[in-house]
PDB file of N, CA and C in Angstrom:
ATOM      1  N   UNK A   1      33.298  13.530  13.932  1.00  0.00           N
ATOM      2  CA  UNK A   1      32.092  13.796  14.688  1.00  0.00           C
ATOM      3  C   UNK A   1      30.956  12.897  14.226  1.00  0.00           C
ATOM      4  N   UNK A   2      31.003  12.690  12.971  1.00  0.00           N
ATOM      5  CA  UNK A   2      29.539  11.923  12.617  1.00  0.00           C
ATOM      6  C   UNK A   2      29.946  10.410  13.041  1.00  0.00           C
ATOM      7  N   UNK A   3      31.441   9.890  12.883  1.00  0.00           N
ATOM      8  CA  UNK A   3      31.582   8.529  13.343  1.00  0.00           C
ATOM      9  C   UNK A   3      31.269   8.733  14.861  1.00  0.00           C
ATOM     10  N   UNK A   4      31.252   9.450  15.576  1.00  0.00           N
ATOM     11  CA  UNK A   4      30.730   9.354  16.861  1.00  0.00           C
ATOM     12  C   UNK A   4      29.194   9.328  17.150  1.00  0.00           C
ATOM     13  N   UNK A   5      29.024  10.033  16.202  1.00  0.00           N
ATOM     14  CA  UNK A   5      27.646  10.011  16.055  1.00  0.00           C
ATOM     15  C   UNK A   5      26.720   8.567  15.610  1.00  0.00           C
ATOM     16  N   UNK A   6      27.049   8.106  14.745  1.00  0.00           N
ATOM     17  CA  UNK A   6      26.918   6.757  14.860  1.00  0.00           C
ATOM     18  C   UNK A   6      27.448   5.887  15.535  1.00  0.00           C
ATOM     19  N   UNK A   7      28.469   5.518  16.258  1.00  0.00           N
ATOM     20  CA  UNK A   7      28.760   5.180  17.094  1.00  0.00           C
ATOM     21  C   UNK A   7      27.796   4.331  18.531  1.00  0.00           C
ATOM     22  N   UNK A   8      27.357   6.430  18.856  1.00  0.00           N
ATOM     23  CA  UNK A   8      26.344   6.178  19.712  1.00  0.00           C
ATOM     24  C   UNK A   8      25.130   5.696  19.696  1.00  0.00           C
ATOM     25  N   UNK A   9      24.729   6.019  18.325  1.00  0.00           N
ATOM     26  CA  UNK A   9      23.475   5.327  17.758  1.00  0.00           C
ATOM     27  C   UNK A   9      23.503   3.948  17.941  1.00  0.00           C
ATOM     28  N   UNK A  10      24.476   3.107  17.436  1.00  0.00           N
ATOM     29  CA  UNK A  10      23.966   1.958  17.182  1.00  0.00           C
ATOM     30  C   UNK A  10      24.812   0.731  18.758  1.00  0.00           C
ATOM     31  N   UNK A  11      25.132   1.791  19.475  1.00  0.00           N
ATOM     32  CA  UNK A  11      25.788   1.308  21.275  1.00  0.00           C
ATOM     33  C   UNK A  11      23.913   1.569  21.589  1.00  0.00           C
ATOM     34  N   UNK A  12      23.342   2.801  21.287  1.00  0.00           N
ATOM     35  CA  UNK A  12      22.054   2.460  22.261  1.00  0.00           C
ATOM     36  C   UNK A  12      21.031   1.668  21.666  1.00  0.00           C
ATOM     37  N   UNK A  13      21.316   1.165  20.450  1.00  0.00           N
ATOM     38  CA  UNK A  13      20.092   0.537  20.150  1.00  0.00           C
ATOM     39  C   UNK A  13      20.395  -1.074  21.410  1.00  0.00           C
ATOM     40  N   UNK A  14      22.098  -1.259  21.322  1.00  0.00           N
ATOM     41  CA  UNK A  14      21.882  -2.850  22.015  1.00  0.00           C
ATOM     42  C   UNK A  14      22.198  -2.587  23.245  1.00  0.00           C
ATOM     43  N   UNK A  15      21.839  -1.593  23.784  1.00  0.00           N
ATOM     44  CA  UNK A  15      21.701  -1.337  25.289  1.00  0.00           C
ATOM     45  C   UNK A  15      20.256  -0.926  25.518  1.00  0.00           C
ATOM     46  N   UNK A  16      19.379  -0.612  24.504  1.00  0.00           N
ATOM     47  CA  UNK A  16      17.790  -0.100  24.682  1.00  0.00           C
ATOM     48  C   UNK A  16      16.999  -1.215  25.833  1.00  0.00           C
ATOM     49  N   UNK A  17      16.619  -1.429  26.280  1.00  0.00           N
ATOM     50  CA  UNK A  17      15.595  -2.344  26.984  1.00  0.00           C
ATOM     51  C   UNK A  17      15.041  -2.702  25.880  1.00  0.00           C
ATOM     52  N   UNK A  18      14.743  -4.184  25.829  1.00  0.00           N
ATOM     53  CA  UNK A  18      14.049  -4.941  25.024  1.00  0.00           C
ATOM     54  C   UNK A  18      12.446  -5.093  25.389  1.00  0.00           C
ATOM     55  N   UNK A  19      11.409  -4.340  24.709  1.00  0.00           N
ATOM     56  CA  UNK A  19       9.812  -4.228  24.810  1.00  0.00           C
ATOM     57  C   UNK A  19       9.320  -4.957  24.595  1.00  0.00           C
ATOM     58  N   UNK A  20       9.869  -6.258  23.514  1.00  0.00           N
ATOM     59  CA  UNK A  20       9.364  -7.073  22.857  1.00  0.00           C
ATOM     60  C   UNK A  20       9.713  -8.585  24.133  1.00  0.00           C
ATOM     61  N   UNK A  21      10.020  -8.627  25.078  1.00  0.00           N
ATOM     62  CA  UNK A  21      10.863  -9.968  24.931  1.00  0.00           C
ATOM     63  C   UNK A  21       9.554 -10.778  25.424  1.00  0.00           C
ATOM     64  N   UNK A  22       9.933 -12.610  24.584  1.00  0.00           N
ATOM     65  CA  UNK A  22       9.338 -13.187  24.762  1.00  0.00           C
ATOM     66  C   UNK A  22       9.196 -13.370  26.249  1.00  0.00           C
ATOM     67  N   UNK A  23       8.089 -13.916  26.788  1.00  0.00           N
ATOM     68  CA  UNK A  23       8.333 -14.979  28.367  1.00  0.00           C
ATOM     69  C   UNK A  23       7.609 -16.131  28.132  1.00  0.00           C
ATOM     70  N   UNK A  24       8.485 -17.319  28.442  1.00  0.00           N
ATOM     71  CA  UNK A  24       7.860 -18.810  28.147  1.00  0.00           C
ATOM     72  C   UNK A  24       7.201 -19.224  29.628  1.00  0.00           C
ATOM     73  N   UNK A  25       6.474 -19.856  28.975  1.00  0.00           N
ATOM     74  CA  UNK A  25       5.296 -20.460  30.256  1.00  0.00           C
ATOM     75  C   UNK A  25       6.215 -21.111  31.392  1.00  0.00           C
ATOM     76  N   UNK A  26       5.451 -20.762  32.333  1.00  0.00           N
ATOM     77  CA  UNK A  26       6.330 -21.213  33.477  1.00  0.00           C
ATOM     78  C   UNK A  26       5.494 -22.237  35.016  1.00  0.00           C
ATOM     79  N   UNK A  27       5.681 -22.581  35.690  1.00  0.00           N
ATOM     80  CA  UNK A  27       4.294 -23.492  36.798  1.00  0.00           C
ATOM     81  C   UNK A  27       5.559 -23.339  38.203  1.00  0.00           C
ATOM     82  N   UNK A  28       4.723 -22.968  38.804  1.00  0.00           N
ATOM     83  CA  UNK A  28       4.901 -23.012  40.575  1.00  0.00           C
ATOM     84  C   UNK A  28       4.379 -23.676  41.341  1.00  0.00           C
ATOM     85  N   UNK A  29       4.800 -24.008  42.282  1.00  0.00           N
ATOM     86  CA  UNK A  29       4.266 -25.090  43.321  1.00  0.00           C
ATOM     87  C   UNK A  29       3.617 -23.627  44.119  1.00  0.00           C
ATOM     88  N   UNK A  30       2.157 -23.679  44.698  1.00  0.00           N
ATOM     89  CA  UNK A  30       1.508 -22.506  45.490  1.00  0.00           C
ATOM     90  C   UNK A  30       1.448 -23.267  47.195  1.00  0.00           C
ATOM     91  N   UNK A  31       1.131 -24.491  46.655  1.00  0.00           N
ATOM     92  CA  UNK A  31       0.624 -25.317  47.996  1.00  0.00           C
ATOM     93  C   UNK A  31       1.300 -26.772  47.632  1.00  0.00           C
ATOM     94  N   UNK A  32       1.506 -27.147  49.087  1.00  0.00           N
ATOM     95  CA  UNK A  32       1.528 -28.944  48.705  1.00  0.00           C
ATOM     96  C   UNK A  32       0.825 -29.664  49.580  1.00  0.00           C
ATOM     97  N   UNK A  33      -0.408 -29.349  50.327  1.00  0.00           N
ATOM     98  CA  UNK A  33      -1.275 -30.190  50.776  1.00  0.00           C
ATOM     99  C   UNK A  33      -2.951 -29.435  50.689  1.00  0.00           C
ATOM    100  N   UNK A  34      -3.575 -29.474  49.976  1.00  0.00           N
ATOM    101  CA  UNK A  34      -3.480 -30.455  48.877  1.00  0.00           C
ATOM    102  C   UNK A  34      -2.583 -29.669  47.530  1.00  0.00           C
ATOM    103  N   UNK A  35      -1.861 -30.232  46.827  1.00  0.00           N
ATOM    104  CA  UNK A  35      -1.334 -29.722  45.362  1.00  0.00           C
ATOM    105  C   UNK A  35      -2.038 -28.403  44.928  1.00  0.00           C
ATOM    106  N   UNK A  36      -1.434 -27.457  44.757  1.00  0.00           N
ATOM    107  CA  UNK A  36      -2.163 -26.270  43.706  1.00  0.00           C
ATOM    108  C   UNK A  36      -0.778 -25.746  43.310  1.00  0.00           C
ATOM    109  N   UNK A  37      -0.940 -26.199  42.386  1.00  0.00           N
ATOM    110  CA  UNK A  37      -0.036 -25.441  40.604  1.00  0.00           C
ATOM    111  C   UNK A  37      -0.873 -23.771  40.392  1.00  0.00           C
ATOM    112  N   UNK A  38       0.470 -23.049  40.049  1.00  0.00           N
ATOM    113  CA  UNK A  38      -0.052 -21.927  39.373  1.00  0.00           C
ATOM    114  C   UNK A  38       1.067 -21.852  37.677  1.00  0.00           C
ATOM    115  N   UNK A  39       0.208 -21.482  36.902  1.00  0.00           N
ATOM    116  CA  UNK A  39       0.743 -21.467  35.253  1.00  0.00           C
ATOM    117  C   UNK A  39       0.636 -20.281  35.355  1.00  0.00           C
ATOM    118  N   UNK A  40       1.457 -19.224  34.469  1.00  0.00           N
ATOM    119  CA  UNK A  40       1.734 -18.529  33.964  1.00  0.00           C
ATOM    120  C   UNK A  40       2.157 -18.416  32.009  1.00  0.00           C
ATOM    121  N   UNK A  41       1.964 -17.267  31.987  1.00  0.00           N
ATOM    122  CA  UNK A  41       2.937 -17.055  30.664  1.00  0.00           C
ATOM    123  C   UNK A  41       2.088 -18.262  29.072  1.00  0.00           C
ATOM    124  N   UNK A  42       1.143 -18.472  29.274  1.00  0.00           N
ATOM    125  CA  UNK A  42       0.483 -19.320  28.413  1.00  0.00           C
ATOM    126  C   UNK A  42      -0.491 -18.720  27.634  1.00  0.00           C
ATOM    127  N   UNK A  43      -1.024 -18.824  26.248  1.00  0.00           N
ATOM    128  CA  UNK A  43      -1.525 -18.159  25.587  1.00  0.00           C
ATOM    129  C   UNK A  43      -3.008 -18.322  26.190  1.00  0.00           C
ATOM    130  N   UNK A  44      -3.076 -16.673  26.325  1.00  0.00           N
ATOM    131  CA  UNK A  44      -4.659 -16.150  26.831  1.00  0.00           C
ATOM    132  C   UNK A  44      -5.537 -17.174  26.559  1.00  0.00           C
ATOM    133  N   UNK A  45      -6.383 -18.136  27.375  1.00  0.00           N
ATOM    134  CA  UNK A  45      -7.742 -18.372  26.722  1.00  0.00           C
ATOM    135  C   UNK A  45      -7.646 -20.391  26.557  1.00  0.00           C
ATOM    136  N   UNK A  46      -6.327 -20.463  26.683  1.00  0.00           N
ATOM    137  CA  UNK A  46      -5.930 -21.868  25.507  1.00  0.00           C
ATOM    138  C   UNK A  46      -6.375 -22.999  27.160  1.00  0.00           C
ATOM    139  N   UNK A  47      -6.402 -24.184  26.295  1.00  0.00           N
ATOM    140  CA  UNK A  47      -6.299 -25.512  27.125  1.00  0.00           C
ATOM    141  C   UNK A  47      -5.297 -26.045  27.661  1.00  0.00           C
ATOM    142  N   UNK A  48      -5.249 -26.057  28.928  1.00  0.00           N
ATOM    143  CA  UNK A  48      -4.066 -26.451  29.222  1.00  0.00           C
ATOM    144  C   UNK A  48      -4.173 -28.117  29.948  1.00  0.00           C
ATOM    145  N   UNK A  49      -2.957 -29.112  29.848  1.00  0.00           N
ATOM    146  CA  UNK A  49      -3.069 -30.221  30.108  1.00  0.00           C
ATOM    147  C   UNK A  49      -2.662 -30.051  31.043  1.00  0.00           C
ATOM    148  N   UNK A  50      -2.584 -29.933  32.923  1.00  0.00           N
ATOM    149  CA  UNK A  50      -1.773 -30.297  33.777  1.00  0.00           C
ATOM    150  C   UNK A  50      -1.440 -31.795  34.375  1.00  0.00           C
ATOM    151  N   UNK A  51      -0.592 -32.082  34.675  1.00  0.00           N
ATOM    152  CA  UNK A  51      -0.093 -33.873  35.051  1.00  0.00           C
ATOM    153  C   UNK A  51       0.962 -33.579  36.392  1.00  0.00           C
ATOM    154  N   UNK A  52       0.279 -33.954  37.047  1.00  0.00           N
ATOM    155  CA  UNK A  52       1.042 -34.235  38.381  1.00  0.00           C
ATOM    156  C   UNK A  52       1.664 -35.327  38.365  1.00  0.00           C
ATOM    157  N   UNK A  53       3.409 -35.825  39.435  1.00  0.00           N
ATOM    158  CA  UNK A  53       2.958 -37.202  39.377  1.00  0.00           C
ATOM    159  C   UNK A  53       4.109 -37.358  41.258  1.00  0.00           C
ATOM    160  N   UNK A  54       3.472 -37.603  42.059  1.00  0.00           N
ATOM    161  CA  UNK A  54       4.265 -38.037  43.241  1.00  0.00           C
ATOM    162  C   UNK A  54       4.490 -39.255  42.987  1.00  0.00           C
ATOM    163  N   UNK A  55       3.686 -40.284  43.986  1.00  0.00           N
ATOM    164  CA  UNK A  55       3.670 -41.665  44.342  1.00  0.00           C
ATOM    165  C   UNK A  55       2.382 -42.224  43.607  1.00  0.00           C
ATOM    166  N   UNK A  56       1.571 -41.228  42.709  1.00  0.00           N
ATOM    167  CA  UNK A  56       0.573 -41.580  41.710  1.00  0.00           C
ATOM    168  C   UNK A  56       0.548 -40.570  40.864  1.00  0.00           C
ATOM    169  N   UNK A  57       0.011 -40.560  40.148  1.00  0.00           N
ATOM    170  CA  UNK A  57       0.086 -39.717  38.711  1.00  0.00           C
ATOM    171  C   UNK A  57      -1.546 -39.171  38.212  1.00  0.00           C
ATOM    172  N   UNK A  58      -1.498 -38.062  38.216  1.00  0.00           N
ATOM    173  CA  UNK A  58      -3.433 -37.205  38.285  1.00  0.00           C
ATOM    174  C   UNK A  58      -3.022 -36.202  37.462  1.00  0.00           C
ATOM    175  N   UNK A  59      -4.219 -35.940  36.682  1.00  0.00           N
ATOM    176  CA  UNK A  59      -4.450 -34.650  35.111  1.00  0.00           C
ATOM    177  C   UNK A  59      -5.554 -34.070  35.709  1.00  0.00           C
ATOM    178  N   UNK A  60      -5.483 -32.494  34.819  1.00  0.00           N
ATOM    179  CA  UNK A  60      -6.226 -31.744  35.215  1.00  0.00           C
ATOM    180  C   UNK A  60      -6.552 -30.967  33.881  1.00  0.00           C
ATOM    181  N   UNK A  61      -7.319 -30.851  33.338  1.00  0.00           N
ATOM    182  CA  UNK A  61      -7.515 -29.712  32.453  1.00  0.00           C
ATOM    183  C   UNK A  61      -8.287 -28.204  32.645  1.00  0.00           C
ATOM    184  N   UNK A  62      -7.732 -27.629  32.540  1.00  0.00           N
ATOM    185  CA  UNK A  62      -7.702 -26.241  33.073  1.00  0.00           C
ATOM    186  C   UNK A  62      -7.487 -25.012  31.860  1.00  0.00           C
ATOM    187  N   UNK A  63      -8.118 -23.724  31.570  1.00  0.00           N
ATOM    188  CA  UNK A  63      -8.377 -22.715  30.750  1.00  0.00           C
ATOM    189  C   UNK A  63      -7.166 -21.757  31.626  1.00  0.00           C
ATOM    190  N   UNK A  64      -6.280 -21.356  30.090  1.00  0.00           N
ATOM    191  CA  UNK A  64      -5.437 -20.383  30.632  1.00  0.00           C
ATOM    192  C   UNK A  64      -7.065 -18.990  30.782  1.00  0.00           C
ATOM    193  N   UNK A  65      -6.362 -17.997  31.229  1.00  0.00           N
ATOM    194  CA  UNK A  65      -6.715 -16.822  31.680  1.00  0.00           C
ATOM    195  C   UNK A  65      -6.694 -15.785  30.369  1.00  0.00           C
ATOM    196  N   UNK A  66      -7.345 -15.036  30.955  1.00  0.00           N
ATOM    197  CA  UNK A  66      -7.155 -13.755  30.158  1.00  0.00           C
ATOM    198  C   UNK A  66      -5.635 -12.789  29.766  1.00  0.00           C
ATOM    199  N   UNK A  67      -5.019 -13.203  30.790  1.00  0.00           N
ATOM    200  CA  UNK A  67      -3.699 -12.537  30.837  1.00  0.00           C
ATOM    201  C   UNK A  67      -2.474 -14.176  30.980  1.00  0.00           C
ATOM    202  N   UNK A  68      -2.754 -15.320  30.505  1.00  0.00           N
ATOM    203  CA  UNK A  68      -2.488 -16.394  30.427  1.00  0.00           C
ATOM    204  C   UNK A  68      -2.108 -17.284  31.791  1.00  0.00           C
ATOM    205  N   UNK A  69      -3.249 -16.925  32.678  1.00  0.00           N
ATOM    206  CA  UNK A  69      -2.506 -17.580  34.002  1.00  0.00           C
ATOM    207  C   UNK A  69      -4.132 -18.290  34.223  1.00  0.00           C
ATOM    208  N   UNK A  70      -3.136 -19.349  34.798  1.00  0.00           N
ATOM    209  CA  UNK A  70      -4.104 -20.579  35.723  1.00  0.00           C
ATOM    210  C   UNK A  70      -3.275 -20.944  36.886  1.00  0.00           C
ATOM    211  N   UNK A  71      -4.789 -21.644  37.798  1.00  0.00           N
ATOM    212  CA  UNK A  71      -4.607 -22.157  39.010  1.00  0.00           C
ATOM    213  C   UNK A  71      -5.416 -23.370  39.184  1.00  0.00           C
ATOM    214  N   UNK A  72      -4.623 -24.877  39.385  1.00  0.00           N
ATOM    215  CA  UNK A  72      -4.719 -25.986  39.165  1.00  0.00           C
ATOM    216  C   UNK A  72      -4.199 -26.633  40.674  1.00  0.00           C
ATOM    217  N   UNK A  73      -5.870 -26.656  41.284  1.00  0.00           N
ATOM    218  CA  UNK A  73      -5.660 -27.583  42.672  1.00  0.00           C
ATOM    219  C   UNK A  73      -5.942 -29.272  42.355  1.00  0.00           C
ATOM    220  N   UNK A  74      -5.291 -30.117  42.877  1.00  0.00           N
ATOM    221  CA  UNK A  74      -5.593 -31.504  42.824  1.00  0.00           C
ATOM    222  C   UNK A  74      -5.839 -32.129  44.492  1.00  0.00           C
ATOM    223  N   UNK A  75      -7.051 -31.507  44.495  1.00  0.00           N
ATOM    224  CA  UNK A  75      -7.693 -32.186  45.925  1.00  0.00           C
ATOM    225  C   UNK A  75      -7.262 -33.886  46.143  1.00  0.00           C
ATOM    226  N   UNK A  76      -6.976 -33.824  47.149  1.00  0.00           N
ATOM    227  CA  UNK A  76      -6.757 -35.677  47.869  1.00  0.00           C
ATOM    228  C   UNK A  76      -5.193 -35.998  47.609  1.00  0.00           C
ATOM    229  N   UNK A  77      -4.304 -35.027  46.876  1.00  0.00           N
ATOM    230  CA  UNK A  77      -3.075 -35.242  46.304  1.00  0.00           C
ATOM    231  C   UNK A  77      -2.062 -34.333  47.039  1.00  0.00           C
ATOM    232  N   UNK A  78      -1.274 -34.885  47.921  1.00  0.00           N
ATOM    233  CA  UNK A  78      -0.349 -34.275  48.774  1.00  0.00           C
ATOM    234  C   UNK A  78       1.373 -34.830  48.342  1.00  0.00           C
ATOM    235  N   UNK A  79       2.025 -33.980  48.562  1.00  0.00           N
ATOM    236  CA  UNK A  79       3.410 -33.718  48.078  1.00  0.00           C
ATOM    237  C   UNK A  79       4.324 -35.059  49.664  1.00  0.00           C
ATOM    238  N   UNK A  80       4.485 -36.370  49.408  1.00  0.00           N
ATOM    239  CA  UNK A  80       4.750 -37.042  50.319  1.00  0.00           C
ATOM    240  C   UNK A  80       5.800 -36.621  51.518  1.00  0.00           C
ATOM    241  N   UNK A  81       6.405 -36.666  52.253  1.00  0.00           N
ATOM    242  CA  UNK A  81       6.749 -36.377  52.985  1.00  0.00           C
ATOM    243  C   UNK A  81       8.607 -36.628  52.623  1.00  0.00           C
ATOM    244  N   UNK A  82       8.630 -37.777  52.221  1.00  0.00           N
ATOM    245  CA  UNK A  82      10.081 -38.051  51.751  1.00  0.00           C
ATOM    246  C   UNK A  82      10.273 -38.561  50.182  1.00  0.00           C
ATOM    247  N   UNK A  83       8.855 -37.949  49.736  1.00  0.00           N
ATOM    248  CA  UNK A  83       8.965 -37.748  48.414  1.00  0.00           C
ATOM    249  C   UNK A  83       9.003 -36.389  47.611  1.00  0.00           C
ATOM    250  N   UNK A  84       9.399 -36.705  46.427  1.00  0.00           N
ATOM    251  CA  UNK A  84       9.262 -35.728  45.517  1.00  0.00           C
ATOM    252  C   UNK A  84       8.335 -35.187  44.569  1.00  0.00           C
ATOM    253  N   UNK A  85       8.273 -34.458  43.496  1.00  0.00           N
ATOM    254  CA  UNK A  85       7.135 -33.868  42.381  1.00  0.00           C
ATOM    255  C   UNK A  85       7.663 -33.834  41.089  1.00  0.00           C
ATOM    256  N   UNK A  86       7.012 -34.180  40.107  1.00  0.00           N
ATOM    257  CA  UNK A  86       7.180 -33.747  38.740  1.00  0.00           C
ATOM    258  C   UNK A  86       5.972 -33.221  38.492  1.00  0.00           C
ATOM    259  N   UNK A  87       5.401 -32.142  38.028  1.00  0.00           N
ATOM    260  CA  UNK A  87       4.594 -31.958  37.001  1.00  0.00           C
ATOM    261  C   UNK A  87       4.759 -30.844  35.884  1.00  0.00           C
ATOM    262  N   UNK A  88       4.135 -30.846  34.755  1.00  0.00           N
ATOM    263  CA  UNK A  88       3.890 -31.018  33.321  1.00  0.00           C
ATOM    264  C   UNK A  88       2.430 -29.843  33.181  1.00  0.00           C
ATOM    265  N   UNK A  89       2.695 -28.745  32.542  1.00  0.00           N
ATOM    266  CA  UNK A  89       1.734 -28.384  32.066  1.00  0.00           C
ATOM    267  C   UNK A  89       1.810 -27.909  30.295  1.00  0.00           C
ATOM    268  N   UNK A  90       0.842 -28.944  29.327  1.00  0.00           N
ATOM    269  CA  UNK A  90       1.300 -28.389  28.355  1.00  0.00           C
ATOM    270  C   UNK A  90      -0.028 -27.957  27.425  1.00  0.00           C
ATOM    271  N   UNK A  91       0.064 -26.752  27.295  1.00  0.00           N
ATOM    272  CA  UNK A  91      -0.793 -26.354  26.424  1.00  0.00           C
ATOM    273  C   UNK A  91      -1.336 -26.554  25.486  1.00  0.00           C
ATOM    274  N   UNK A  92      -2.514 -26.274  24.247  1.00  0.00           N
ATOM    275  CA  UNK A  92      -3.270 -26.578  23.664  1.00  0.00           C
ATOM    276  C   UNK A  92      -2.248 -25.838  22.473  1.00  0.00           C
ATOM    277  N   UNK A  93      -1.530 -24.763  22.341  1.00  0.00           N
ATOM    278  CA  UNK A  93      -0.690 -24.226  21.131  1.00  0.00           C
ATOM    279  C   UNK A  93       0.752 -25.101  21.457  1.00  0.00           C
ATOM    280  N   UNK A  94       0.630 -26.139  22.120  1.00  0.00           N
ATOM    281  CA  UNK A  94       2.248 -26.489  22.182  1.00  0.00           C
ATOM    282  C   UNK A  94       2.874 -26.353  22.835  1.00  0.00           C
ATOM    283  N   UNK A  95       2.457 -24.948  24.219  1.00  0.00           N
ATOM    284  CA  UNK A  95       3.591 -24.571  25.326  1.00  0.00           C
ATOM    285  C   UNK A  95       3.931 -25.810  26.289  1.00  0.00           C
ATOM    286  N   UNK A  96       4.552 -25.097  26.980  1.00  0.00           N
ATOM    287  CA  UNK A  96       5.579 -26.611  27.879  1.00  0.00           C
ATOM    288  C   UNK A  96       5.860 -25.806  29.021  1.00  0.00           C
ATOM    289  N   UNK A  97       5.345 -26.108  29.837  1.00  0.00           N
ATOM    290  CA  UNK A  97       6.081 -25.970  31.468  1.00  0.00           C
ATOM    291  C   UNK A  97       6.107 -26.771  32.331  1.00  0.00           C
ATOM    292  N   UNK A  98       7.140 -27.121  33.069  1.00  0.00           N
ATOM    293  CA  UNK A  98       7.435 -28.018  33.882  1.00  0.00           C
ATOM    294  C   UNK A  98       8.275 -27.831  35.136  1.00  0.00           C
ATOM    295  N   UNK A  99       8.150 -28.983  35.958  1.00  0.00           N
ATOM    296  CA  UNK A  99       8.340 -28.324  37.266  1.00  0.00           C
ATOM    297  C   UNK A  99       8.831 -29.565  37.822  1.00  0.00           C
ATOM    298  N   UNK A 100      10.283 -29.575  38.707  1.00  0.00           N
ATOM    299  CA  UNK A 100      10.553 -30.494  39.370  1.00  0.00           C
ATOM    300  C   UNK A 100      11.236 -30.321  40.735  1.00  0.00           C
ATOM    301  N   UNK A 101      10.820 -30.877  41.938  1.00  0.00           N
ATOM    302  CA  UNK A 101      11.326 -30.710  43.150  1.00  0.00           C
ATOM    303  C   UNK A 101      11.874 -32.655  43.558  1.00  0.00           C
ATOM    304  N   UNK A 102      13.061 -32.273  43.537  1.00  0.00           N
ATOM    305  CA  UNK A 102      13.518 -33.355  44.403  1.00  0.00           C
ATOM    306  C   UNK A 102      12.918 -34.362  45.210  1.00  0.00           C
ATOM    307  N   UNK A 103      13.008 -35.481  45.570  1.00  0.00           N
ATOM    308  CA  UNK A 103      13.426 -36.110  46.562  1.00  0.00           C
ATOM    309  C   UNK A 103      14.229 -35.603  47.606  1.00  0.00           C
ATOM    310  N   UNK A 104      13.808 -35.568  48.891  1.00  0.00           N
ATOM    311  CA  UNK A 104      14.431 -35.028  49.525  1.00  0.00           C
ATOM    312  C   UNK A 104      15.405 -35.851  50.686  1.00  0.00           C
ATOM    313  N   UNK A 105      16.897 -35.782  50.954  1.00  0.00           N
ATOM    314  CA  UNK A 105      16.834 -36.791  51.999  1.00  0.00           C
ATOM    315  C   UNK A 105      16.544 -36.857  53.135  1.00  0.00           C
ATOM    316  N   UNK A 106      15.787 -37.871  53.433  1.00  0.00           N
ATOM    317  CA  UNK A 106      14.777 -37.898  54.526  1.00  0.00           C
ATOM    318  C   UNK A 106      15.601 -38.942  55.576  1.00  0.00           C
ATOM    319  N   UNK A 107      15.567 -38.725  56.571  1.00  0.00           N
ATOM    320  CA  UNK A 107      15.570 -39.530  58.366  1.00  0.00           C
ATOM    321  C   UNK A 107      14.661 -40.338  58.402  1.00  0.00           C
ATOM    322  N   UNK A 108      15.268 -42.105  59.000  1.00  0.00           N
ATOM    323  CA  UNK A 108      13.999 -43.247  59.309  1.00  0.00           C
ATOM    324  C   UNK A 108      13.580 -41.941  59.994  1.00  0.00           C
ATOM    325  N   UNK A 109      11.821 -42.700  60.375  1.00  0.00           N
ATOM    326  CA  UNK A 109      11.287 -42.321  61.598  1.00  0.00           C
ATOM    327  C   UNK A 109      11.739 -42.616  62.561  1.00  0.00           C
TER     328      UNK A 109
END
């Protein structure tokens, strides 16, 4: 009985839901004409570097949030039509998020 008893004990500790778990910073595409990035998951408060790069390449520096989220528009900067995106947001403690959408294959006109 007591080996069952432990048993069960230590089956629910690695079935418990984890309270603690980390979440690493993460960036979404919101818009692509003009560009607006949304960050997440970045330490409350910190500096963040954003770097776009289509068919030109534009930075943004931007303040995470209170709850670690930002929103990073790059006016005049549109997602090309038969092009693709990289961008880069990396924080002031070191975080890293990044984001990549294809090239897409595109039809002459």
């Amino acid at each position: 009985m007591r080996l069952l008893s432990l048993a069960t004990a230590a089956l629910s500790i690695f079935l418990a839901p984890h309270t603690g778990m980390v979440t690493r910073p993460s960036l979404a595409l919101i818009d692509r004409d003009p560009i607006v990035l949304r960050g997440r998951s970045f330490v409350p408060g910190e500096r963040v570097r954003v770097t776009v790069s289509t068919n030109v390449r534009r930075t943004r520096d931007v303040r995470a949030g209170s709850r670690g989220g930002f929103v990073a528009r790059f006016t005049g900067l549109l997602v090309p039509r038969c092009g693709g995106l990289i961008a880069r947001a990396r924080g002031s403690s070191g975080d890293l998020a990044t984001l990549k959408i294809p090239l897409p294959a595109c039809q002459p006109d």
